[in-house]
Protein backbone atom coordinates (compact mmCIF):
# COMPACT_ATOMS: atom_id res chain seq x y z
CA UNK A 1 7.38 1.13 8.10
CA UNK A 2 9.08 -2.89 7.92
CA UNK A 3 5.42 -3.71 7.32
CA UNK A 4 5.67 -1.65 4.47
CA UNK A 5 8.68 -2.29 2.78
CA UNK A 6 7.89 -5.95 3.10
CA UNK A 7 4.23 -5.18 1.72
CA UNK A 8 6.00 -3.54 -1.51
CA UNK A 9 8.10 -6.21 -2.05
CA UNK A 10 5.84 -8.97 -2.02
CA UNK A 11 3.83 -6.61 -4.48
CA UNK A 12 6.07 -6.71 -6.89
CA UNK A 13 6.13 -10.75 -7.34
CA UNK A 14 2.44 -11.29 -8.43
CA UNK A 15 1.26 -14.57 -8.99
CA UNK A 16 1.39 -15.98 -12.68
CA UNK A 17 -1.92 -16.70 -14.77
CA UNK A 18 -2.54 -20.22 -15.32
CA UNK A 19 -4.18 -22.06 -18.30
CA UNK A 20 -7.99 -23.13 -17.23
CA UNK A 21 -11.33 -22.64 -17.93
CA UNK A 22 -13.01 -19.42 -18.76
CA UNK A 23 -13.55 -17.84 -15.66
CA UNK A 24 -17.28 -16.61 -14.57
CA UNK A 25 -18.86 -13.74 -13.02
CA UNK A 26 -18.67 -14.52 -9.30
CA UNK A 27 -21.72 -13.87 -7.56
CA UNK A 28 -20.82 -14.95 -3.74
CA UNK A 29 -17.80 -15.16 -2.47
CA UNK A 30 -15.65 -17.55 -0.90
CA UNK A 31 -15.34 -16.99 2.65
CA UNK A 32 -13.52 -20.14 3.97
CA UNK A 33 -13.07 -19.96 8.02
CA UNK A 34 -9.44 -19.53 8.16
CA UNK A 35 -6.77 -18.09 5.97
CA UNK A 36 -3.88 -17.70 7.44
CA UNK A 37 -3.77 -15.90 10.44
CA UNK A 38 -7.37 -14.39 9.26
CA UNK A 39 -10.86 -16.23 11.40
CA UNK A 40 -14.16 -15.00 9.36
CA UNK A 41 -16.26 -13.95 12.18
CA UNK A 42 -19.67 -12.89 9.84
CA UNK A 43 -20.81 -13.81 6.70
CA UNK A 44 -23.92 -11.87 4.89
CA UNK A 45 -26.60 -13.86 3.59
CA UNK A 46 -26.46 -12.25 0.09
CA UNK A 47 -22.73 -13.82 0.22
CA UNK A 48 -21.37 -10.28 -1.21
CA UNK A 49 -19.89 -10.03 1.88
CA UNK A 50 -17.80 -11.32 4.79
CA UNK A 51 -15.77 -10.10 7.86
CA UNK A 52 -12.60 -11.25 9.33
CA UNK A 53 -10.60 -10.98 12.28
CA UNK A 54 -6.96 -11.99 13.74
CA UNK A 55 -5.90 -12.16 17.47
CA UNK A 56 -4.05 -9.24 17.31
CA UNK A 57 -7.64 -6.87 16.77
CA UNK A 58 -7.07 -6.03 12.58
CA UNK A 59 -10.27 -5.99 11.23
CA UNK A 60 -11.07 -7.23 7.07
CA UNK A 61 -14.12 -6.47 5.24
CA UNK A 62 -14.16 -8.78 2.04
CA UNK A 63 -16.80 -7.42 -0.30
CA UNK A 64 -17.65 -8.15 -4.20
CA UNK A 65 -18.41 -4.30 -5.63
CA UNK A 66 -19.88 -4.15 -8.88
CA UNK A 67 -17.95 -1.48 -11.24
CA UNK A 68 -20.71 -0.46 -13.55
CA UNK A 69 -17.66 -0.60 -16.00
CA UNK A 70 -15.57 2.25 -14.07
CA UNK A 71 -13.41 0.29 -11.89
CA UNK A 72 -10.91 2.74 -11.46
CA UNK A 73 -14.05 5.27 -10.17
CA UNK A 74 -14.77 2.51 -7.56
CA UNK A 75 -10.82 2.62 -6.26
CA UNK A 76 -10.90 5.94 -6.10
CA UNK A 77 -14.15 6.42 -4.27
CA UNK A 78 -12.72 3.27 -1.60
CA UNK A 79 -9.79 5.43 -1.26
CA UNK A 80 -11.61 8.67 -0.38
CA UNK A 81 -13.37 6.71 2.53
CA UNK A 82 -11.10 5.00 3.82
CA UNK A 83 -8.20 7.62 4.14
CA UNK A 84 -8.84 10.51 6.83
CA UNK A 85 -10.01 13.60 6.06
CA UNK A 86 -7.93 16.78 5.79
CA UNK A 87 -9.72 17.82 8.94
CA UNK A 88 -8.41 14.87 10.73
CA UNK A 89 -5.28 15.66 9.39
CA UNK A 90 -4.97 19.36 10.40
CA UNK A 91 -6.33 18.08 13.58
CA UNK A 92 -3.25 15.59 14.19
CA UNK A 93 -1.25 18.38 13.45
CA UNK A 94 -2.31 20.77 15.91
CA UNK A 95 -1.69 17.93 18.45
CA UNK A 96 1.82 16.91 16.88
CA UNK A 97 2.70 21.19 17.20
CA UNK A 98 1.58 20.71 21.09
CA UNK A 99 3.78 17.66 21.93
CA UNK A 100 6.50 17.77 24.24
CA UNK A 101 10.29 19.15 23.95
CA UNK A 102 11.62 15.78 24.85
CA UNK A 103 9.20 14.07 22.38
CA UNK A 104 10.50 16.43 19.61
CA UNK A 105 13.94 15.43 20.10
CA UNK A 106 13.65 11.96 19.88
CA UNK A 107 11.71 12.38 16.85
CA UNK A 108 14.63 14.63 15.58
CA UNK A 109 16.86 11.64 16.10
CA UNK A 110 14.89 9.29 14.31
CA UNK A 111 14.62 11.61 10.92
CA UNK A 112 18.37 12.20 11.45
CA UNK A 113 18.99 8.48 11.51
CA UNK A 114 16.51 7.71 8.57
CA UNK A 115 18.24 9.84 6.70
CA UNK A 116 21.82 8.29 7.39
CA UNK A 117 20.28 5.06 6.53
CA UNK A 118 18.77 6.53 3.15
CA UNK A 119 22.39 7.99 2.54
CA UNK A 120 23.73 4.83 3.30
CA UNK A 121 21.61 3.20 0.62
CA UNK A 122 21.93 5.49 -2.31
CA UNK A 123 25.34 4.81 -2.00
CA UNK A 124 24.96 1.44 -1.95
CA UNK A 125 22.86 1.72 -5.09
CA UNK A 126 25.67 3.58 -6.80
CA UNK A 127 27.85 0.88 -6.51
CA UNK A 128 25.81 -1.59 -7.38
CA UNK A 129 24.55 0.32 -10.54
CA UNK A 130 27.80 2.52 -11.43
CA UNK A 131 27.89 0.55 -15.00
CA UNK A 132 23.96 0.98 -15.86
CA UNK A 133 21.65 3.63 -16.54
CA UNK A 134 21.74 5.33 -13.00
CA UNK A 135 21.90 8.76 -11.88
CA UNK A 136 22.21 9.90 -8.24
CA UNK A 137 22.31 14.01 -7.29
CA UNK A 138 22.19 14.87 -3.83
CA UNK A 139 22.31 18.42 -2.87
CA UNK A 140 22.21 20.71 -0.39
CA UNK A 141 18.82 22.93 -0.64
CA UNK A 142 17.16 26.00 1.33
CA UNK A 143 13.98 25.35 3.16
CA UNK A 144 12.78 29.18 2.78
CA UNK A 145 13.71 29.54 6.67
CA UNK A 146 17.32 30.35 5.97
CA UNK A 147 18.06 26.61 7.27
CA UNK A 148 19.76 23.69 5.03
CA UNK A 149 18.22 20.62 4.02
CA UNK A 150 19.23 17.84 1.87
CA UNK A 151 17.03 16.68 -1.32
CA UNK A 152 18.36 13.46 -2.81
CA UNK A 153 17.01 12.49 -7.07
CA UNK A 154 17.56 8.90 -7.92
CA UNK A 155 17.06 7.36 -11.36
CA UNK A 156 17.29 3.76 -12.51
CA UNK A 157 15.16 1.81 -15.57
CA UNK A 158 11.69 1.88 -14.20
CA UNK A 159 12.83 3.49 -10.62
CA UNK A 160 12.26 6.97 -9.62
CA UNK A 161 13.08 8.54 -5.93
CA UNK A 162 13.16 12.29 -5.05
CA UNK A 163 14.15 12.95 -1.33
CA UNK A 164 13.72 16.44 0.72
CA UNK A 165 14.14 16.02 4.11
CA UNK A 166 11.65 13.96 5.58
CA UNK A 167 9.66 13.61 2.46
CA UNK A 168 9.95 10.96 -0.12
CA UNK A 169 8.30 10.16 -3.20
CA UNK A 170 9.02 6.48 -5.58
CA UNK A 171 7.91 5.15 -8.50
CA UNK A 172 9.04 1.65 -9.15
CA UNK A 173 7.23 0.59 -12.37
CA UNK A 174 3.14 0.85 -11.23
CA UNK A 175 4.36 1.28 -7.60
CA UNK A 176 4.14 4.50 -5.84
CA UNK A 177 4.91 5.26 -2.52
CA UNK A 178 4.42 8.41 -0.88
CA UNK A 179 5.98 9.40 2.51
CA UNK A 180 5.69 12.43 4.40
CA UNK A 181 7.15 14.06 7.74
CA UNK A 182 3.69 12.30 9.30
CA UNK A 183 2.27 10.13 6.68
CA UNK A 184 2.80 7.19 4.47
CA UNK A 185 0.96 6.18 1.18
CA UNK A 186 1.55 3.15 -0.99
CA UNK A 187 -0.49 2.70 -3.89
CA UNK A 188 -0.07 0.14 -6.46
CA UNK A 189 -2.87 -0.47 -9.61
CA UNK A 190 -1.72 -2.82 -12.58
CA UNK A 191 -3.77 -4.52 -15.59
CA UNK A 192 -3.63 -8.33 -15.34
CA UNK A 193 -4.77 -11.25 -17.40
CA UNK A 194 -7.14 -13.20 -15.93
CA UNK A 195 -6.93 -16.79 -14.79
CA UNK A 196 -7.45 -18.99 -17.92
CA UNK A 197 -7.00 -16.27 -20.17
CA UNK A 198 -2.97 -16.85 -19.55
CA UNK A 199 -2.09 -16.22 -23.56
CA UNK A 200 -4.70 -13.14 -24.78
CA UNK A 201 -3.97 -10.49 -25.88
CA UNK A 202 -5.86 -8.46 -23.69
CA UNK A 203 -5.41 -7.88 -20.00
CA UNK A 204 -9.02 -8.07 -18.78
CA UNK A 205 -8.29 -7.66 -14.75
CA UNK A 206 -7.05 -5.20 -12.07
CA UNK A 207 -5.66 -6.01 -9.14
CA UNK A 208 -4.45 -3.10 -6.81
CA UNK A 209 -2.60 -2.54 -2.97
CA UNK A 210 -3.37 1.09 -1.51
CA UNK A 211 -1.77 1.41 2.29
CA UNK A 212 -2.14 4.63 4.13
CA UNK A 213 -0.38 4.99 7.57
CA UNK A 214 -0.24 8.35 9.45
CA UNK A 215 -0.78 10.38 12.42
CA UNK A 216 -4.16 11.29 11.25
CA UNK A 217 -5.58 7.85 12.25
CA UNK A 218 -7.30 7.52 15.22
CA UNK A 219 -5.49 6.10 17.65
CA UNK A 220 -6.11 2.48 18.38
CA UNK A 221 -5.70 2.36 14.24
CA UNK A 222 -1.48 1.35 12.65
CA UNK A 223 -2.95 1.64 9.26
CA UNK A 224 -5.54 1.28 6.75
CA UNK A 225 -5.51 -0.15 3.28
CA UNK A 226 -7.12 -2.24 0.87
CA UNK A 227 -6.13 -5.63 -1.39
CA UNK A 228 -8.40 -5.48 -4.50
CA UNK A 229 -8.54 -7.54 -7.98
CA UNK A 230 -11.11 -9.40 -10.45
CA UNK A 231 -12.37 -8.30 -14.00
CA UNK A 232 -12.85 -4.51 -15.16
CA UNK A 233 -15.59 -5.45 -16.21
CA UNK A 234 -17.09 -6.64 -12.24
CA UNK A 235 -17.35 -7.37 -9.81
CA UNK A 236 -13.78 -6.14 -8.07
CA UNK A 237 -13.26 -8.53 -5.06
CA UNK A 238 -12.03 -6.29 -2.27
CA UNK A 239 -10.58 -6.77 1.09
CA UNK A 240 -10.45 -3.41 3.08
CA UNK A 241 -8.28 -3.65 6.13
CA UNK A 242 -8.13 -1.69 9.65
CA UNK A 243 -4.75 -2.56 11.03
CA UNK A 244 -3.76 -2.23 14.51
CA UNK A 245 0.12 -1.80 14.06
CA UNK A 246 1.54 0.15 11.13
CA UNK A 247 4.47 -2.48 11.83
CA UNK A 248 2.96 -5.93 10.65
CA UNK A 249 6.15 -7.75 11.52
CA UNK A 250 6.84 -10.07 8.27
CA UNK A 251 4.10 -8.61 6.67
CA UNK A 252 1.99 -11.99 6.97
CA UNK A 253 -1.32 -10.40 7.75
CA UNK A 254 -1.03 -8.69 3.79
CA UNK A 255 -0.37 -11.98 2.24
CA UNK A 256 -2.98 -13.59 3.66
CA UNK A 257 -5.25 -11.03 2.43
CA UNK A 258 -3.75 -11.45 -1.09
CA UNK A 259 -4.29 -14.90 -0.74
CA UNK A 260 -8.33 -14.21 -0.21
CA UNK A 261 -8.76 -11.64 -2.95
CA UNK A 262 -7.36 -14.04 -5.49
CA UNK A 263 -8.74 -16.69 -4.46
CA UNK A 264 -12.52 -15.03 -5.32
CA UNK A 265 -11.11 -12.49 -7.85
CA UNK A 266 -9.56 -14.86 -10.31
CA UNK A 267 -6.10 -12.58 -10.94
């Protein structure tokens, strides 16, 4: 979960276009032989293509994907593949509902002490906010079982967080994360300008983050995800990701990827 906190944040602080020459349709990529923690172990011979590795086993597939002028399609249809299938998900559920009393309980205390640390922080966000546009509920709610829950509704300029339990759902401007009692989803897809095209009027490029972590993985697999960005109009430079750890410490092995995609999608 750090990985992904830190993943949002750094998100949020894209890079700035700068003034340059028109920028051309890229037709191989730029695979250089280290970036970062990243060592490209295979490059195709079209150049559409290239693999990477780090030492801890996560695994990058940088591709150029045409978008036969539906770019959003081709998000959607990376998204679909690389996020397990309900199957895999009932499946991870059957073996969560056989665990073990003891492992139950500990997971018990981990929700309960998410949830004083979410407490803690809409408070905190009160406070800070208590002369702006801000309004906090928090409320005691039935689960249909006869037990108690909590739901919590935040809402700031451009923020939006609804808590039940051990389900959460923000917006933060085109941010959206999605977290579940055994799944996490952040998604992020925003229009851009391109490089050299720093003053038009019209924002001619994507870029986009899409994270999924969850119980459904298999299990030498932390998370999965993707880094994508270039023109609508093609091709999309993407980076898809198999992460080993759902925890990526400081979140270097994203930023590194970020620092690929841009560097051959020209956001």
């Amino acid at each position: 979960m750090k990985s992904l906190l830190v993943l949002a944040a750094s998100t949020l602080v894209l890079a700035g276009c700068t003034a340059g020459a028109e920028p051309t349709e890229r037709a191989r990529l730029d695979c250089p032989q280290k970036e970062g923690e990243l060592s490209r172990t295979g490059v195709a011979a079209d150049g559409k293509s290239c693999t990477y590795r780090t030492a801890a086993g996560d695994e990058i597939n940088l591709q150029l994907i045409a978008t036969s002028g539906n770019p959003e399609g081709v998000l959607d249809r990376i998204e679909a593949e690389i996020t397990p299938t309900a199957q895999a998900a009932a499946a991870a559920a059957t073996a969560k509902a056989n665990a073990t009393e003891t492992a139950a309980k500990v997971a018990d205390t981990s929700a309960g002490e998410a949830e004083r640390q979410a407490q803690a922080a809409a408070r905190q966000v009160e406070r800070e906010f208590a002369g702006g546009r801000v309004s906090i509920e928090v409320k005691e709610a039935a689960d249909g079982s006869g037990s108690k829950g909590e739901t919590a509704s935040i809402r700031l300029p451009g923020i939006r967080i609804n808590a039940e339990d051990e389900k959460a759902d923000v917006r933060i401007g085109d941010m959206h994360i999605n977290a579940q009692e055994d799944q996490t989803v952040v998604s992020m897809r925003r229009n851009v300008r391109l490089k050299g095209q720093a003053f038009a009027r019209e924002k001619r490029g994507l870029r986009a983050t899409y994270v999924y972590t969850g119980a459904a993985l298999p299990q030498d697999v932390g998370a999965v995800g993707y880094e994508a960005g270039g023109p609508k109009a093609g091709p999309l430079t993407v980076a898809v990701v198999r992460a080993k750890s759902a925890d990526n410490g400081d979140g270097q092995l994203f930023e590194d990827i970020k620092r690929l995609v841009r560097r051959n999608g020209g956001v």
